[in-house]
N, C-alpha and C. Protein backbone atom coordinates (compact mmCIF):
# COMPACT_ATOMS: atom_id res chain seq x y z
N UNK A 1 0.76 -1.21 0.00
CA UNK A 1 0.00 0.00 0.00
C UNK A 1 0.80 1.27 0.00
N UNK A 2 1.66 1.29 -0.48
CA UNK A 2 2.67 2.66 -0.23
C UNK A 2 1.97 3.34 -1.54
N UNK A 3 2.27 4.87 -1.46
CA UNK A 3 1.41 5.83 -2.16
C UNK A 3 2.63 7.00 -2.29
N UNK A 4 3.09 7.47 -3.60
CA UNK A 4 3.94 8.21 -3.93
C UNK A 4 3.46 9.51 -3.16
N UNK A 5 4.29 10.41 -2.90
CA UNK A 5 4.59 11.57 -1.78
C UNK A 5 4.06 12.69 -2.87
N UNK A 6 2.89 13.41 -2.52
CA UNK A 6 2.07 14.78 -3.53
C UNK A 6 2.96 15.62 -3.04
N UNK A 7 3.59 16.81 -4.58
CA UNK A 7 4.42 17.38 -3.93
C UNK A 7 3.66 18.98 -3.95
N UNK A 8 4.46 19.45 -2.97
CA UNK A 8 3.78 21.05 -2.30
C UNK A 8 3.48 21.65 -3.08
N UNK A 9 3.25 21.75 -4.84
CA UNK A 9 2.84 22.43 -5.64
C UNK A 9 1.84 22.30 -6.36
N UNK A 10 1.58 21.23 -5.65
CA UNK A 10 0.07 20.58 -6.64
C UNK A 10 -0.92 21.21 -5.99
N UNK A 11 -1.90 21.52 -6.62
CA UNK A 11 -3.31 22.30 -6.41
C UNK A 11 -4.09 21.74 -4.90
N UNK A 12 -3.85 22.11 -4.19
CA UNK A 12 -4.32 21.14 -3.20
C UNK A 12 -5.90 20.18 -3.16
N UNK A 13 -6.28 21.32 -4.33
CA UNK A 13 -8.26 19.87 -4.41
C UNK A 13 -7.20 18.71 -5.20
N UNK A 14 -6.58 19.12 -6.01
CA UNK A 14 -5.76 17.58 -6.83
C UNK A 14 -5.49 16.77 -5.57
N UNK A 15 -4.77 17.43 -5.09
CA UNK A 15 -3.85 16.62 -3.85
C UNK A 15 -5.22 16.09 -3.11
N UNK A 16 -6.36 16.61 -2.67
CA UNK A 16 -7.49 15.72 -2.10
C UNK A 16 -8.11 14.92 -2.88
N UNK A 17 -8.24 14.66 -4.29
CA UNK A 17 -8.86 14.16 -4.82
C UNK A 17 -8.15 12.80 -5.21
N UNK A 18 -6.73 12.79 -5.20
CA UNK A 18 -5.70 12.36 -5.25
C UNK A 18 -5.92 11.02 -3.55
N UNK A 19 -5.71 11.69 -2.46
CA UNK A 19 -5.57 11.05 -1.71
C UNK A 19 -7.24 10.52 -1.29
N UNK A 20 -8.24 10.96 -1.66
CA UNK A 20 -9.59 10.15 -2.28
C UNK A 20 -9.46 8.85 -3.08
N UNK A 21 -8.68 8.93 -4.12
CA UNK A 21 -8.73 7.97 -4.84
C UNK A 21 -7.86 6.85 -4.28
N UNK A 22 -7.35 7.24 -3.71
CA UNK A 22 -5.74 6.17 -2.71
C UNK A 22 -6.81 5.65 -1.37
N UNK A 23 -7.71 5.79 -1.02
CA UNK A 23 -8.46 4.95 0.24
C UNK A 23 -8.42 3.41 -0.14
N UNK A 24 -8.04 3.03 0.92
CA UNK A 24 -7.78 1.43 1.28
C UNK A 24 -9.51 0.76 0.99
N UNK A 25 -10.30 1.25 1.40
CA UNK A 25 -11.65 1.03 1.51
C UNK A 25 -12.15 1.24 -0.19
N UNK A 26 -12.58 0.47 -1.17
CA UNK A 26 -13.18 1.17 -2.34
C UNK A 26 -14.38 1.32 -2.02
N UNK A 27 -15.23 1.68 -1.52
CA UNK A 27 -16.08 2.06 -1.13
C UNK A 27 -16.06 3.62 -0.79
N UNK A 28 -14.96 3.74 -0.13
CA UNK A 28 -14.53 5.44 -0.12
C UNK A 28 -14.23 6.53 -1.55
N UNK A 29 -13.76 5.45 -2.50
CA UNK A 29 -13.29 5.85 -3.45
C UNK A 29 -14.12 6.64 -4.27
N UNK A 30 -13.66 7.89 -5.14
CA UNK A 30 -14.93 8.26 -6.05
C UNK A 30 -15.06 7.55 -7.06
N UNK A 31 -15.92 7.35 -7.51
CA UNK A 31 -16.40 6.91 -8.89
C UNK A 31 -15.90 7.72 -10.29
N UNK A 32 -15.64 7.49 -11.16
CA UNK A 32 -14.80 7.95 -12.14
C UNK A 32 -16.03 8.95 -12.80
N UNK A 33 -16.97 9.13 -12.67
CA UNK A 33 -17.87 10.39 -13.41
C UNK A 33 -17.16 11.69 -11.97
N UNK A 34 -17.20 11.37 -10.78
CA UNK A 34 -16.73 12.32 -9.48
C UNK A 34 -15.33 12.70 -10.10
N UNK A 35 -14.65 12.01 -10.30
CA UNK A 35 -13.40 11.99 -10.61
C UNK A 35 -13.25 13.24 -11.80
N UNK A 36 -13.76 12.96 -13.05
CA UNK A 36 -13.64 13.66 -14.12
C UNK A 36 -14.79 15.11 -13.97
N UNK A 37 -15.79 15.11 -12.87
CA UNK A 37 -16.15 15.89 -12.48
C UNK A 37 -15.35 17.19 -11.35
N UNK A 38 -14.61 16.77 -10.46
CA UNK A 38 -13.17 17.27 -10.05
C UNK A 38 -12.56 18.05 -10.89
N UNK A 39 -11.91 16.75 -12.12
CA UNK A 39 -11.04 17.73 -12.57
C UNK A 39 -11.05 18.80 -13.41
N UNK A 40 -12.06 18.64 -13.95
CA UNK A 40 -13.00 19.96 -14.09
C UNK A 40 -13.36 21.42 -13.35
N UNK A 41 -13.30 20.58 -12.39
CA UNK A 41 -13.36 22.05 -11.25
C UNK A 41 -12.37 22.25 -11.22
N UNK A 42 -11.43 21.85 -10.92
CA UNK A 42 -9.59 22.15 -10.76
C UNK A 42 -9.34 23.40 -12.32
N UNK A 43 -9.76 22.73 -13.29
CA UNK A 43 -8.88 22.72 -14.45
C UNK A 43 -9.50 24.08 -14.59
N UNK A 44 -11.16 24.92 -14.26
CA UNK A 44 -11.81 25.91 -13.99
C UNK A 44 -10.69 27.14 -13.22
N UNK A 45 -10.11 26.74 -12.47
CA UNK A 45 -9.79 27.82 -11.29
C UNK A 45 -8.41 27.80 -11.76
């Protein structure tokens, strides 16, 4: 389960959406319409 280190320049919703998608639980995970819905908002601002 190791998870590469987000570095301090990334947008921080990336960096949450990011460590969203990394939950041990898939059940936590977003669903890939959430996902591409995100980055949309990111890619907005």
């Amino acid at each position: 389960g190791l998870r590469p280190t987000i570095p301090k320049n990334v947008h921080p919703k990336l960096a949450e959406l990011l460590e969203k998608c990394w939950q041990q639980d898939p059940t936590l995970r977003p669903d890939f319409s959430e996902i591409i819905e995100n980055l949309q908002k990111i890619a907005k601002e």
